[in-house]
N, C-alpha and C. Protein backbone atom coordinates (compact mmCIF):
# COMPACT_ATOMS: atom_id res chain seq x y z
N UNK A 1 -63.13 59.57 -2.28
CA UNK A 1 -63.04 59.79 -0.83
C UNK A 1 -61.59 59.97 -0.42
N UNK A 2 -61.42 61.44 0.32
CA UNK A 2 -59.67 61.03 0.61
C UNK A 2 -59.57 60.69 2.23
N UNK A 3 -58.72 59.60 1.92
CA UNK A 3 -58.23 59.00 3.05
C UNK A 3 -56.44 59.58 3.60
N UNK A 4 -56.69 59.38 5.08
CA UNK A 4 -56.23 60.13 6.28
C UNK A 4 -54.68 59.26 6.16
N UNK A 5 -53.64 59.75 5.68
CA UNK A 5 -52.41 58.91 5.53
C UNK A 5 -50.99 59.35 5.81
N UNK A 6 -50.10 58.84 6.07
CA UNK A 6 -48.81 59.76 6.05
C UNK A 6 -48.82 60.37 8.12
N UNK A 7 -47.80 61.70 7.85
CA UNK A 7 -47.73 61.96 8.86
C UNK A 7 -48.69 62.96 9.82
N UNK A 8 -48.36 63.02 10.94
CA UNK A 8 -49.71 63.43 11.83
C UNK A 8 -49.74 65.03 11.20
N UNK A 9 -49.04 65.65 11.11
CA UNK A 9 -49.47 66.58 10.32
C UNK A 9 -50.06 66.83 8.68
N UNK A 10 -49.88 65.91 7.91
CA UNK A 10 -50.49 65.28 6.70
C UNK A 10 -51.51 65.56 6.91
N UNK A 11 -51.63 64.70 7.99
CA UNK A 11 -53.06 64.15 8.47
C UNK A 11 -54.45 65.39 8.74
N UNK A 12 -53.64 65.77 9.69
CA UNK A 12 -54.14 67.05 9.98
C UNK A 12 -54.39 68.47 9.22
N UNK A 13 -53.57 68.87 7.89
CA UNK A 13 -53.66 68.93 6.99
C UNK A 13 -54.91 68.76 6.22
N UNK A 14 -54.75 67.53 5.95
CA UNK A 14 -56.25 67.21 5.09
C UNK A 14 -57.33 67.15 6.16
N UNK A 15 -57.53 67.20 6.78
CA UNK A 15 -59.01 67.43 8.15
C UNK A 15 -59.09 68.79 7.73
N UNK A 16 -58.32 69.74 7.40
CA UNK A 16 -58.63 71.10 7.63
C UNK A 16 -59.40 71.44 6.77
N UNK A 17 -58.57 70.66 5.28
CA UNK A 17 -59.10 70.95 4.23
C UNK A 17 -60.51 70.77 3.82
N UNK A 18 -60.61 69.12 4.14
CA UNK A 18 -61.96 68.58 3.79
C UNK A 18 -62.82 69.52 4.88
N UNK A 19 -62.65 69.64 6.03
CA UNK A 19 -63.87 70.62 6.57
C UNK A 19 -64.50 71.80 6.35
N UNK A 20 -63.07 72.37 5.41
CA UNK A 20 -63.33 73.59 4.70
C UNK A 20 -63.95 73.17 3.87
N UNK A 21 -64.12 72.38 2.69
CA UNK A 21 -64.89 72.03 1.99
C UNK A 21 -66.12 72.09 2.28
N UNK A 22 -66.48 71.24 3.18
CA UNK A 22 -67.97 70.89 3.76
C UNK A 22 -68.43 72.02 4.38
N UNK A 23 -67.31 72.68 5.41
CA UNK A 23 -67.93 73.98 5.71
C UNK A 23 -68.64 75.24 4.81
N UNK A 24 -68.20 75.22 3.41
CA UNK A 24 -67.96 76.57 2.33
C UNK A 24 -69.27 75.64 1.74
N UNK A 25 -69.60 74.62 1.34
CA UNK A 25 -70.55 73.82 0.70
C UNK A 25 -72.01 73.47 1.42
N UNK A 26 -72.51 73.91 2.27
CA UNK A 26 -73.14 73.34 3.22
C UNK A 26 -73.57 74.37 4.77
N UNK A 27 -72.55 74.95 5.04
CA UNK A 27 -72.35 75.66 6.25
C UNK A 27 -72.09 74.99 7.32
N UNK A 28 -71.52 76.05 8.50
CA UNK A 28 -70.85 75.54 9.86
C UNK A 28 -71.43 74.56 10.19
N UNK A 29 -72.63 74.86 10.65
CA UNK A 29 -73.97 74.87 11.32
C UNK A 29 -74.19 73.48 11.02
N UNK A 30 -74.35 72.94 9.77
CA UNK A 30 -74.67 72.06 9.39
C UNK A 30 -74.07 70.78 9.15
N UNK A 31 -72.91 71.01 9.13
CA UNK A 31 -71.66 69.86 9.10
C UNK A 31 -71.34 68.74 10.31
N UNK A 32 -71.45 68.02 10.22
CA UNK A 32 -70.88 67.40 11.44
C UNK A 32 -69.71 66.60 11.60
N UNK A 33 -68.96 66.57 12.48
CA UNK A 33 -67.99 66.02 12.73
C UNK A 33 -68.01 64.63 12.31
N UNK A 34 -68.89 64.06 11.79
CA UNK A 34 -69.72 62.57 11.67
C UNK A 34 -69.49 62.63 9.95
N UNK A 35 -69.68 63.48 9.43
CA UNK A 35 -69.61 63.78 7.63
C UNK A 35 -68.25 64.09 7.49
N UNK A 36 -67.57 65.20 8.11
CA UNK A 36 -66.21 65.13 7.90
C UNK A 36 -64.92 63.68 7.70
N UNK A 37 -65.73 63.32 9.08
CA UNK A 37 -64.68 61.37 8.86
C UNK A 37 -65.06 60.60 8.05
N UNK A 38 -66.17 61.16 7.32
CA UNK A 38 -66.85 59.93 6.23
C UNK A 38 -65.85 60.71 5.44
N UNK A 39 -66.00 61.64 4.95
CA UNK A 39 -65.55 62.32 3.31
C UNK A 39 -63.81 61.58 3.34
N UNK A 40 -63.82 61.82 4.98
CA UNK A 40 -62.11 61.62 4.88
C UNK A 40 -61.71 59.93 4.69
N UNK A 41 -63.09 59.43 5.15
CA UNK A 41 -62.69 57.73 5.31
C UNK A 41 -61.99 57.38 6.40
N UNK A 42 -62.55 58.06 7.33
CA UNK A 42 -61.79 57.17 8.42
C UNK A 42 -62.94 57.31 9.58
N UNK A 43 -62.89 56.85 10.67
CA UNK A 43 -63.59 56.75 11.79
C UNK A 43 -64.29 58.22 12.72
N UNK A 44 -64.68 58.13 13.27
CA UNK A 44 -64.94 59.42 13.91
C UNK A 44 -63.94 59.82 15.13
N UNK A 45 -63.88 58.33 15.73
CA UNK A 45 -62.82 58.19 17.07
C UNK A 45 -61.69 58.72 16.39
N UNK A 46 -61.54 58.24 15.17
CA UNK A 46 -59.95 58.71 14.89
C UNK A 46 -59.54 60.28 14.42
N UNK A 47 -60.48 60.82 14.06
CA UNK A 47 -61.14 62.31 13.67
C UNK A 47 -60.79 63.08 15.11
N UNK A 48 -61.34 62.17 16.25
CA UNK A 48 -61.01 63.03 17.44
C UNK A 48 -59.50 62.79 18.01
N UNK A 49 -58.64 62.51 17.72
CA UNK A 49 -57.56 62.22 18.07
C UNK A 49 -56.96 63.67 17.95
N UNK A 50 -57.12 64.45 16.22
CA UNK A 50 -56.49 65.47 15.93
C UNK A 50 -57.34 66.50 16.58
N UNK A 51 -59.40 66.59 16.46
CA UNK A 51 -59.72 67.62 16.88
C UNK A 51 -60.86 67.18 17.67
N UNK A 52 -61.29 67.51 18.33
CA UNK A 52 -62.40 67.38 19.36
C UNK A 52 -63.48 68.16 19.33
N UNK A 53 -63.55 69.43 18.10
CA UNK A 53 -64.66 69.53 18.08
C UNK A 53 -64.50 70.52 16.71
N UNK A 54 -65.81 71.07 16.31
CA UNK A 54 -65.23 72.01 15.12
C UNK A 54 -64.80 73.10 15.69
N UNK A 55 -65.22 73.46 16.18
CA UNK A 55 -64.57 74.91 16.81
C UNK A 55 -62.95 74.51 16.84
N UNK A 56 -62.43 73.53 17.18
CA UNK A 56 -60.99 73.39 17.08
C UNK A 56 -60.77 73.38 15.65
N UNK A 57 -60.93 72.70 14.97
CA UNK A 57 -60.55 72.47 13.50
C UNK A 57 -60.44 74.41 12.88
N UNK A 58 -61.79 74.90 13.21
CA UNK A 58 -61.84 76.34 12.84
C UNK A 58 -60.45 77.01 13.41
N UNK A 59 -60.27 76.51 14.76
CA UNK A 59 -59.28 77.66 15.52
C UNK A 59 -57.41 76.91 15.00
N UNK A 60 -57.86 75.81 13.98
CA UNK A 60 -56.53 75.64 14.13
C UNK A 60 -56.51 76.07 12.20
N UNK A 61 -57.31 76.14 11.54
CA UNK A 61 -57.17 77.15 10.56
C UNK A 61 -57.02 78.31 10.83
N UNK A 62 -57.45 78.76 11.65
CA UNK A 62 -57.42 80.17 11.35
C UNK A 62 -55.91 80.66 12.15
N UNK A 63 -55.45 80.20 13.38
CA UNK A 63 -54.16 79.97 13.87
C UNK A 63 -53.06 79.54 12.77
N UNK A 64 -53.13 78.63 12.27
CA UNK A 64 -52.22 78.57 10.87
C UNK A 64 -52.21 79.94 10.06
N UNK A 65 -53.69 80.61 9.41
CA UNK A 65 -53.17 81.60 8.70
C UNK A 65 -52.42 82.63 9.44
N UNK A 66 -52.91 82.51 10.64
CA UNK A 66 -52.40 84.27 11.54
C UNK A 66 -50.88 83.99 11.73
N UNK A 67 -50.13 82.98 11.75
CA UNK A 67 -49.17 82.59 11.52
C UNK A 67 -48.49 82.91 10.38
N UNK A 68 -48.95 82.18 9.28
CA UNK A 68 -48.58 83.11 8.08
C UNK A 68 -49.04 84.50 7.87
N UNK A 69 -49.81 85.03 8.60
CA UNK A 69 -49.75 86.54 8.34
C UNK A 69 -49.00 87.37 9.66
N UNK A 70 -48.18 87.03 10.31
CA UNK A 70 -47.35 86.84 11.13
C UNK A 70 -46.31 87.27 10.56
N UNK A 71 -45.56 86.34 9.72
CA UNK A 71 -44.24 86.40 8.48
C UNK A 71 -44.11 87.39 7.75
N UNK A 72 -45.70 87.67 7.26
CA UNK A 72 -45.56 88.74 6.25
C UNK A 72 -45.79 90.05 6.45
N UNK A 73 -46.45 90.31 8.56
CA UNK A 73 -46.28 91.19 8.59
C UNK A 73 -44.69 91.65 9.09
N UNK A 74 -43.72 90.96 9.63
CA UNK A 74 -42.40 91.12 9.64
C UNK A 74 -41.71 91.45 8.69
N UNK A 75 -41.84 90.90 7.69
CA UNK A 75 -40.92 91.29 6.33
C UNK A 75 -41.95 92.32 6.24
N UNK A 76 -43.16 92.93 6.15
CA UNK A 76 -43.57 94.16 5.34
C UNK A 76 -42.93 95.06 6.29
N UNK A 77 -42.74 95.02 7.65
CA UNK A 77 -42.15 95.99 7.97
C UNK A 77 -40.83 96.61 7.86
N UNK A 78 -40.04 95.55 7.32
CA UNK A 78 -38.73 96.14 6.81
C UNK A 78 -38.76 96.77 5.08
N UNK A 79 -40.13 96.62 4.65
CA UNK A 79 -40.13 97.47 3.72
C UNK A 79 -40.25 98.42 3.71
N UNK A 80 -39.82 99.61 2.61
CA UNK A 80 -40.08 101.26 2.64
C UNK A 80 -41.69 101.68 2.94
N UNK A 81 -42.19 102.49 3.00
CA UNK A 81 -43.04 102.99 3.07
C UNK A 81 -43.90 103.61 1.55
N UNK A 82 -42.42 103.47 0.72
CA UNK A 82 -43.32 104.22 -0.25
C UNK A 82 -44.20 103.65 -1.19
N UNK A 83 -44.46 103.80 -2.76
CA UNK A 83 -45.42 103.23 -3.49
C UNK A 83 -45.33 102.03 -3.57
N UNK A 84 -43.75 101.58 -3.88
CA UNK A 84 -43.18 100.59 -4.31
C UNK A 84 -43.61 99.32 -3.19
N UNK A 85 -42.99 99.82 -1.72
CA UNK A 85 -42.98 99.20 -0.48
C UNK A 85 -44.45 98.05 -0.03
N UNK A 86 -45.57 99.85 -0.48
CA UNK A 86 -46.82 99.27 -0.36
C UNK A 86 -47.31 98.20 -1.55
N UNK A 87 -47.10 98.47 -2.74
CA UNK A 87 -47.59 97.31 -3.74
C UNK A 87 -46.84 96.14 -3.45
N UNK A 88 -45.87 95.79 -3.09
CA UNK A 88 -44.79 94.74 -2.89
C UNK A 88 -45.73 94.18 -1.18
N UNK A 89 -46.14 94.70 -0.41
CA UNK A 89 -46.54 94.31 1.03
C UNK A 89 -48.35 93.34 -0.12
N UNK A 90 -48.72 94.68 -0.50
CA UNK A 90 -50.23 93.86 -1.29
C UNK A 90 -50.34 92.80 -1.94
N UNK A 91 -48.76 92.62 -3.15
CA UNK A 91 -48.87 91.54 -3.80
C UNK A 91 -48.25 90.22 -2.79
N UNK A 92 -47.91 90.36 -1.70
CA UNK A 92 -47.37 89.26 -1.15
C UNK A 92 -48.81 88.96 -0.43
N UNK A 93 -49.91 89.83 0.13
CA UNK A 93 -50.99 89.52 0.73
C UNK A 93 -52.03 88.84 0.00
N UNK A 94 -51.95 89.22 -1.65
CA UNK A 94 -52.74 88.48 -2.55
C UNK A 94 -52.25 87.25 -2.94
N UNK A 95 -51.11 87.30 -2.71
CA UNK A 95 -50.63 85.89 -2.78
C UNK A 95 -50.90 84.87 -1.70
N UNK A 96 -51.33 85.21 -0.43
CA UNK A 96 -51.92 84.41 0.41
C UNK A 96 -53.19 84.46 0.44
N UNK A 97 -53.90 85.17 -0.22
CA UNK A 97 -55.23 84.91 -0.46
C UNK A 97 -55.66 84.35 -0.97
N UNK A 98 -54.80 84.09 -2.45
CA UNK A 98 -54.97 82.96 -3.53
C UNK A 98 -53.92 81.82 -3.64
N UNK A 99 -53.23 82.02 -2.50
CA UNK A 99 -52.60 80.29 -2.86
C UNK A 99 -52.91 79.60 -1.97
N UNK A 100 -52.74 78.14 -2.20
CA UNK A 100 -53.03 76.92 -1.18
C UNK A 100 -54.21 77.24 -0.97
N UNK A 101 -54.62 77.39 0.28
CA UNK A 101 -56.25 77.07 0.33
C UNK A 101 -56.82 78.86 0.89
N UNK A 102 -55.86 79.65 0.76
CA UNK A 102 -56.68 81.23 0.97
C UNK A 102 -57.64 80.75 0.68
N UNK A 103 -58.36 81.15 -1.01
CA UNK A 103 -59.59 81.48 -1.41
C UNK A 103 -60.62 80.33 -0.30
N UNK A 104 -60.30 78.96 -0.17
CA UNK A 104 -61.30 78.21 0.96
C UNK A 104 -61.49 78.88 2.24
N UNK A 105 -60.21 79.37 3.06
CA UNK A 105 -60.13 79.90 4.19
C UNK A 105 -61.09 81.21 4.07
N UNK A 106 -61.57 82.47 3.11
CA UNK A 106 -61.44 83.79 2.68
C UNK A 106 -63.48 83.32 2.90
N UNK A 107 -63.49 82.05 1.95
CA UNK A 107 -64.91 82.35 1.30
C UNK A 107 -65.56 81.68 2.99
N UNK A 108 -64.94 80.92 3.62
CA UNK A 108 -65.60 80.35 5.49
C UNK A 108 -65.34 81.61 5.91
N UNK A 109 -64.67 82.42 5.71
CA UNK A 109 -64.63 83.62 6.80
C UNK A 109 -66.36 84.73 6.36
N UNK A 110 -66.31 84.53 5.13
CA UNK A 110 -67.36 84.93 4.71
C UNK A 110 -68.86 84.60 5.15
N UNK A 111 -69.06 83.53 5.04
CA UNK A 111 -70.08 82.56 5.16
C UNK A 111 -70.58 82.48 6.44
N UNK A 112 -69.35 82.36 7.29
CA UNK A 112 -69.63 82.22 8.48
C UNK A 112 -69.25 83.43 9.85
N UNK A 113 -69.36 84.50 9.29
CA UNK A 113 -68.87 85.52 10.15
C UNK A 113 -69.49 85.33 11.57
N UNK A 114 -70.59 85.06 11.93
CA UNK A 114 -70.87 85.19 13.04
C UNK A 114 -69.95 83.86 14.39
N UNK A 115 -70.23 83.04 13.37
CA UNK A 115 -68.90 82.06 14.37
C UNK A 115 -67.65 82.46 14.44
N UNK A 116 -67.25 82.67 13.47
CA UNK A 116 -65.63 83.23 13.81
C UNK A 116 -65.53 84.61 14.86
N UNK A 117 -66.91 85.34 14.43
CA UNK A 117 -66.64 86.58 15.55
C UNK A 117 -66.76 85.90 16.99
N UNK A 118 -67.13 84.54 17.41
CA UNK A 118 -67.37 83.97 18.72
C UNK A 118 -65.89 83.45 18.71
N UNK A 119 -64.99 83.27 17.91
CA UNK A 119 -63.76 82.56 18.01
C UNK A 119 -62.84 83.46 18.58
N UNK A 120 -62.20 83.20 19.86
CA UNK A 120 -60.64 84.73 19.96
C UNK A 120 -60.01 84.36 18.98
N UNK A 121 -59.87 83.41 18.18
CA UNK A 121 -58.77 83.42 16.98
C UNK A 121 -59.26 84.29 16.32
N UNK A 122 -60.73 84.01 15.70
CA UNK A 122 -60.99 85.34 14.61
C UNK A 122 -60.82 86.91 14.82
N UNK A 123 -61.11 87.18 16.47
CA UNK A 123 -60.33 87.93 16.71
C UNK A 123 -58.87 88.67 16.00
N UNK A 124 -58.21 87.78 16.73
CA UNK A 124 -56.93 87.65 16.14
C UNK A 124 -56.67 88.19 14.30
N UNK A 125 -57.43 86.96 14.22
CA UNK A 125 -57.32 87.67 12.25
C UNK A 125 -57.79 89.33 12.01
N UNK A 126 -58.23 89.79 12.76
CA UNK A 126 -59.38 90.11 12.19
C UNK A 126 -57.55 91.34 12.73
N UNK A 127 -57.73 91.39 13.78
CA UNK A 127 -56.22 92.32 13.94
C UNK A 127 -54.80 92.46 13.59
N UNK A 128 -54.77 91.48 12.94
CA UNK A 128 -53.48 91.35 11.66
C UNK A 128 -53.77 91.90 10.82
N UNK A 129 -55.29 92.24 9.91
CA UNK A 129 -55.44 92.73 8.86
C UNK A 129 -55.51 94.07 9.06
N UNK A 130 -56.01 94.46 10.25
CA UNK A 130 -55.82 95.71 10.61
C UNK A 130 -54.17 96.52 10.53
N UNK A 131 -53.50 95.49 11.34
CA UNK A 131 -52.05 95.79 11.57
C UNK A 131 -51.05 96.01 9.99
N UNK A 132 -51.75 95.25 9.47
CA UNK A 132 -51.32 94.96 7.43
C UNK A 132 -52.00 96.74 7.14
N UNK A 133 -53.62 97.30 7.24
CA UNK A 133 -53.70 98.66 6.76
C UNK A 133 -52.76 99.46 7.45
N UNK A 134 -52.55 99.15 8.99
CA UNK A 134 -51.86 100.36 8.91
C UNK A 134 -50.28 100.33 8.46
N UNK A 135 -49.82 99.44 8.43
CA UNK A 135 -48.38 99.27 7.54
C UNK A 135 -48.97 99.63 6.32
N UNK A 136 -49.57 99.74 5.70
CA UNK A 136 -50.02 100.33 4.38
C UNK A 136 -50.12 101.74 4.07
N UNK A 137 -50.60 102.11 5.29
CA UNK A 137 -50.79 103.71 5.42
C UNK A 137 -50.03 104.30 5.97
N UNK A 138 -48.98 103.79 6.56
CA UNK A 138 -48.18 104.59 7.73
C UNK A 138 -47.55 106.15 6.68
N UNK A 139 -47.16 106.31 5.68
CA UNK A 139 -47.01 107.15 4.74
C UNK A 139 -47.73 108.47 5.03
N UNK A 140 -49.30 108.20 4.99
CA UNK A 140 -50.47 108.77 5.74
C UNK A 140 -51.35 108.54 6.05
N UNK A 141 -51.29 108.33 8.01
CA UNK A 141 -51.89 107.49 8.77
C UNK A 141 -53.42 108.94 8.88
N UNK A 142 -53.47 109.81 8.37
CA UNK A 142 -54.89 110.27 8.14
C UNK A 142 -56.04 109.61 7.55
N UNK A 143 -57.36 110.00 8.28
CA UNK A 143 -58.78 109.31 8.16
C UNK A 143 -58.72 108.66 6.52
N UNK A 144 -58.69 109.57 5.67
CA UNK A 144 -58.04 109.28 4.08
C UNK A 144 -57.31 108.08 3.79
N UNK A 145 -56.02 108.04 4.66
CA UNK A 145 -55.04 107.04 4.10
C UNK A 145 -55.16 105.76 4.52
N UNK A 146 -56.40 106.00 5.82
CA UNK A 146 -56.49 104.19 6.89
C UNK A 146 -57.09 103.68 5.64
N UNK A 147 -58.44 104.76 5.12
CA UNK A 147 -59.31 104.12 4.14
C UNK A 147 -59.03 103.38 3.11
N UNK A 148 -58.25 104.33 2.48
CA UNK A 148 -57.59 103.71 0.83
C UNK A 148 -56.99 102.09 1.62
N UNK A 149 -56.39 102.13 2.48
CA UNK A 149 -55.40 100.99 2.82
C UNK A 149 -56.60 99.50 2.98
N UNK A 150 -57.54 100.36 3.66
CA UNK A 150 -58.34 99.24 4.64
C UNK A 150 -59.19 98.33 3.04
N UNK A 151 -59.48 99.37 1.98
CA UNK A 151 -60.31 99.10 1.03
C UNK A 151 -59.53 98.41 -0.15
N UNK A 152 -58.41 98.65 -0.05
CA UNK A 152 -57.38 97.97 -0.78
C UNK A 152 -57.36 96.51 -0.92
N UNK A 153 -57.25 96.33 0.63
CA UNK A 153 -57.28 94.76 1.21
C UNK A 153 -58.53 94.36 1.15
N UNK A 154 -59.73 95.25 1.39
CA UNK A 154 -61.50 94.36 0.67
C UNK A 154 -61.45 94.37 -1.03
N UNK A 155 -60.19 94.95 -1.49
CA UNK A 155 -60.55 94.99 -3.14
C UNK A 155 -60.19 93.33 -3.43
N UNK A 156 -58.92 93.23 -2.87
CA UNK A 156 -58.45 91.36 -2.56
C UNK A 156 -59.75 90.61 -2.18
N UNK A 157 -59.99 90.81 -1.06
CA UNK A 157 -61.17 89.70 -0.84
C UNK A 157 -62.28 90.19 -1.67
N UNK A 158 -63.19 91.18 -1.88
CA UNK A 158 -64.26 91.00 -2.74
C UNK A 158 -63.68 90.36 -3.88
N UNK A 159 -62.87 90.85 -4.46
CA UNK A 159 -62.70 89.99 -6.24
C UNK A 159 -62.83 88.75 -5.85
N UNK A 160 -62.96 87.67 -5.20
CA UNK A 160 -63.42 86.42 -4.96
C UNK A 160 -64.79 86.39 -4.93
N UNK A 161 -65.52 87.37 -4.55
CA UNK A 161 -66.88 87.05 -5.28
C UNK A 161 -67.78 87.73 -5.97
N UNK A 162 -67.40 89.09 -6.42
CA UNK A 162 -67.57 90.33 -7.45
C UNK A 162 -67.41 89.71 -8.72
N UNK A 163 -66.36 89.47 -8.74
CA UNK A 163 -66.08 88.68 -10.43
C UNK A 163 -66.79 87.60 -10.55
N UNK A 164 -67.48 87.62 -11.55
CA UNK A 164 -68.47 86.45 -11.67
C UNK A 164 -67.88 85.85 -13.24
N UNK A 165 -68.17 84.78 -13.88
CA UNK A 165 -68.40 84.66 -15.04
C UNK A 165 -66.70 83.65 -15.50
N UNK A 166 -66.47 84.02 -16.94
CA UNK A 166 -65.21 83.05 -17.60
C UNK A 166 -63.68 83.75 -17.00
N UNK A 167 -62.74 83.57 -16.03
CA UNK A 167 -61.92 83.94 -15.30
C UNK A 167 -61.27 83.32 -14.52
N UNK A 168 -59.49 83.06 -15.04
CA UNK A 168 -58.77 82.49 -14.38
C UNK A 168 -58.35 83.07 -12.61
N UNK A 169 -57.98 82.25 -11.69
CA UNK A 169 -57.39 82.43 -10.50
C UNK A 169 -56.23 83.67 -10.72
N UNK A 170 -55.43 83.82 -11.82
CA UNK A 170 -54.43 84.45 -11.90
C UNK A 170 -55.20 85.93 -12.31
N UNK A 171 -56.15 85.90 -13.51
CA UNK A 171 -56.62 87.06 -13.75
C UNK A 171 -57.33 87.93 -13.28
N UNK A 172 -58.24 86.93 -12.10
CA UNK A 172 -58.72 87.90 -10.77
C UNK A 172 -57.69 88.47 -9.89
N UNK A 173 -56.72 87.49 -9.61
CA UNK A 173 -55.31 88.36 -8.88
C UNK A 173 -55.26 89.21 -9.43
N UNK A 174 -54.71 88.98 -10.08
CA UNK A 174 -54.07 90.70 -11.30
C UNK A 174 -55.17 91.69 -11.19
N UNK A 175 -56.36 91.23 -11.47
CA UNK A 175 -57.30 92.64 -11.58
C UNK A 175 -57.85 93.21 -10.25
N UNK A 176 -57.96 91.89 -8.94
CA UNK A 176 -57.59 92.81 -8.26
C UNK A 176 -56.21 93.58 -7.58
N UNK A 177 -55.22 93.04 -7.68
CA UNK A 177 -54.26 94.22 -7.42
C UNK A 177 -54.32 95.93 -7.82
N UNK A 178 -54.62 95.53 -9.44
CA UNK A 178 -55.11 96.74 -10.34
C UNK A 178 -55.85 97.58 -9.37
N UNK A 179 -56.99 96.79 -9.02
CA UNK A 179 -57.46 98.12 -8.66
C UNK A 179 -57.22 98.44 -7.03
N UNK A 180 -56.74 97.50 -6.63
CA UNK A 180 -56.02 97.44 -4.73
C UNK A 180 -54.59 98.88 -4.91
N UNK A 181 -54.22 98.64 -6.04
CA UNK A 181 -52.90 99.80 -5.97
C UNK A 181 -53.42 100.97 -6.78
N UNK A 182 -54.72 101.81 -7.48
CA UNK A 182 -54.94 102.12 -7.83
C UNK A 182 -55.41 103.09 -6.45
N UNK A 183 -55.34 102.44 -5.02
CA UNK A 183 -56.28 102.99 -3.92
C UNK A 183 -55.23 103.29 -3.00
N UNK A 184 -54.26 102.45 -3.10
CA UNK A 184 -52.53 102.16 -2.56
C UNK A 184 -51.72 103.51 -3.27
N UNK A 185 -51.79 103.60 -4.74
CA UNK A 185 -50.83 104.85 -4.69
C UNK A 185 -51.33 106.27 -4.58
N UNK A 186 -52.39 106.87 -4.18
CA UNK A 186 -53.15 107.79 -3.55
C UNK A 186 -52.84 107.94 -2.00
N UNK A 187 -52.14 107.17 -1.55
CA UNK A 187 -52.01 107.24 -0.39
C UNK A 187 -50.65 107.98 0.05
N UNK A 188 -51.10 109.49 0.68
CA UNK A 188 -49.60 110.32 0.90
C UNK A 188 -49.95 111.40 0.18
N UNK A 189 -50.87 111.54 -1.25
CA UNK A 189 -51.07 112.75 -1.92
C UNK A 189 -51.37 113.98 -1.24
N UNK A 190 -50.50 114.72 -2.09
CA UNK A 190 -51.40 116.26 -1.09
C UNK A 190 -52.58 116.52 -1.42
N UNK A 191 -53.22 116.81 -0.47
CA UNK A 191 -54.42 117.52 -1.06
C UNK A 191 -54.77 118.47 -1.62
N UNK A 192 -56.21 118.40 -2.96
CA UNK A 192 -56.05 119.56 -3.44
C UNK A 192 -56.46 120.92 -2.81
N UNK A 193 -55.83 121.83 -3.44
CA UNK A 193 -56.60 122.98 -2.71
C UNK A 193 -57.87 123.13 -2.84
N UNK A 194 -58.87 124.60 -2.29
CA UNK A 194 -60.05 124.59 -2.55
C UNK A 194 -59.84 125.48 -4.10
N UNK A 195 -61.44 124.96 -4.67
CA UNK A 195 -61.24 125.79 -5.91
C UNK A 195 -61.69 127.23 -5.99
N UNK A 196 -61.17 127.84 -6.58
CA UNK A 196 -61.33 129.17 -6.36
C UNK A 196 -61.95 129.77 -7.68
N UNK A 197 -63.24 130.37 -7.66
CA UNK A 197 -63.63 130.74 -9.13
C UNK A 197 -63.21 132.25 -9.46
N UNK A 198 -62.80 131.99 -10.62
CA UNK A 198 -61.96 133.19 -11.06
C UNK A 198 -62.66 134.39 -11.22
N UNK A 199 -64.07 134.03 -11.73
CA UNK A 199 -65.37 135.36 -11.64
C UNK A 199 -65.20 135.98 -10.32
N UNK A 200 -65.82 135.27 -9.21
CA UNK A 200 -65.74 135.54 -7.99
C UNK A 200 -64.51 136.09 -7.41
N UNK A 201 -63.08 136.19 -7.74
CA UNK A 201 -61.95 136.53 -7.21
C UNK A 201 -61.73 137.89 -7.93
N UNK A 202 -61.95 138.33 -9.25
CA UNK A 202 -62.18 139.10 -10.04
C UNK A 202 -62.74 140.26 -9.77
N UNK A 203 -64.42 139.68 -8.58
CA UNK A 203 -65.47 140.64 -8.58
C UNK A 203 -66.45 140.88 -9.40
N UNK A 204 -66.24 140.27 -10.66
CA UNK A 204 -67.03 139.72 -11.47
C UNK A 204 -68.64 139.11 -11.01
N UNK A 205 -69.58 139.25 -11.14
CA UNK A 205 -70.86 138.51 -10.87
C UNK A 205 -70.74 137.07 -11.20
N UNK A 206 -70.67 136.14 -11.02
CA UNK A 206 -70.66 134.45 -10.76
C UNK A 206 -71.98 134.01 -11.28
């Protein structure tokens, strides 16, 4: 059982965590503010000190990440635009997907889409990631380039639950980047021309 110790942000801290737990194990729906202070060992009264209801606990996760995706959309914007710029913006985004508690935060956003779409925070997330494709695409902000960008960033979150089976945290990173920049450096190509059959240009019968 972990118990509630240290400073008020510690504190608060581990509330987030353990609810994520219970939330990803169980669902929203089903959790109560009453199970959370047990897991944590402490009271319920004292549970409400930091949050007053889940919907807060949700809005102050998800406010923490938009925060950190805040940071990283500032520094991506002082990066180049080009191949380099964009894989360097992706691997810093997969790195918040998979460290600290991303993958917990990634798999509740999952689970529970319909609450978070009632949250203005999820809101919020939901327009940072947007703001992250188009810093991805700005190179080429055509129908083409939103795509590659937008699918890049679902190649990150699906590999959390596509990959099934014997697989480290690090080797799903890696494989998805692989294939997140595989969609990332297509982005800006010219297009090909149309093909032209040489019978047909000839006069030749086709």
């Amino acid at each position: 059982m972990v118990r509630v110790t240290g400073s008020t942000g510690d504190t608060r801290s581990r509330i987030q965590t353990v609810a994520l737990e219970l939330f990803t194990e169980q669902g929203y729906e089903k959790t109560s503010l009453r199970e959370i202070a047990e897991r944590l060992g402490v009271t319920k009264a004292a549970l409400y000190y930091h949050f007053k209801s889940k919907d807060d606990i949700v809005d102050s996760i998800v406010s923490d990440r938009i925060d950190r995706l805040d940071k990283l959309l500032e520094w991506a914007r002082e990066q180049p635009g080009d191949a380099d710029g964009r894989r360097a913006t992706l691997r810093r985004y997969c790195d918040e997907i998979f460290g600290d508690d991303g993958r917990n935060v990634v798999q509740f956003f999952e689970q529970n889409r319909t609450v978070v779409h009632q949250l203005s925070s999820g809101q919020m997330m939901r327009d940072r990631m947007l703001s992250i494709a188009e810093l991805l695409s700005r190179a080429d902000p055509s129908p083409a380039g939103q795509l590659r960008a937008t699918l890049a960033l679902f190649a990150v979150h699906g590999s959390l639950f596509a990959l099934r089976g014997e697989i480290s945290t690090r080797e799903r990173q890696e494989l998805a980047l692989e294939i997140a920049n595989e969609l990332l450096d297509r982005i800006g190509e010219t297009p090909a021309g149309p093909v032209v059959d040489s019978g047909a240009e000839s006069g030749r019968p086709v």
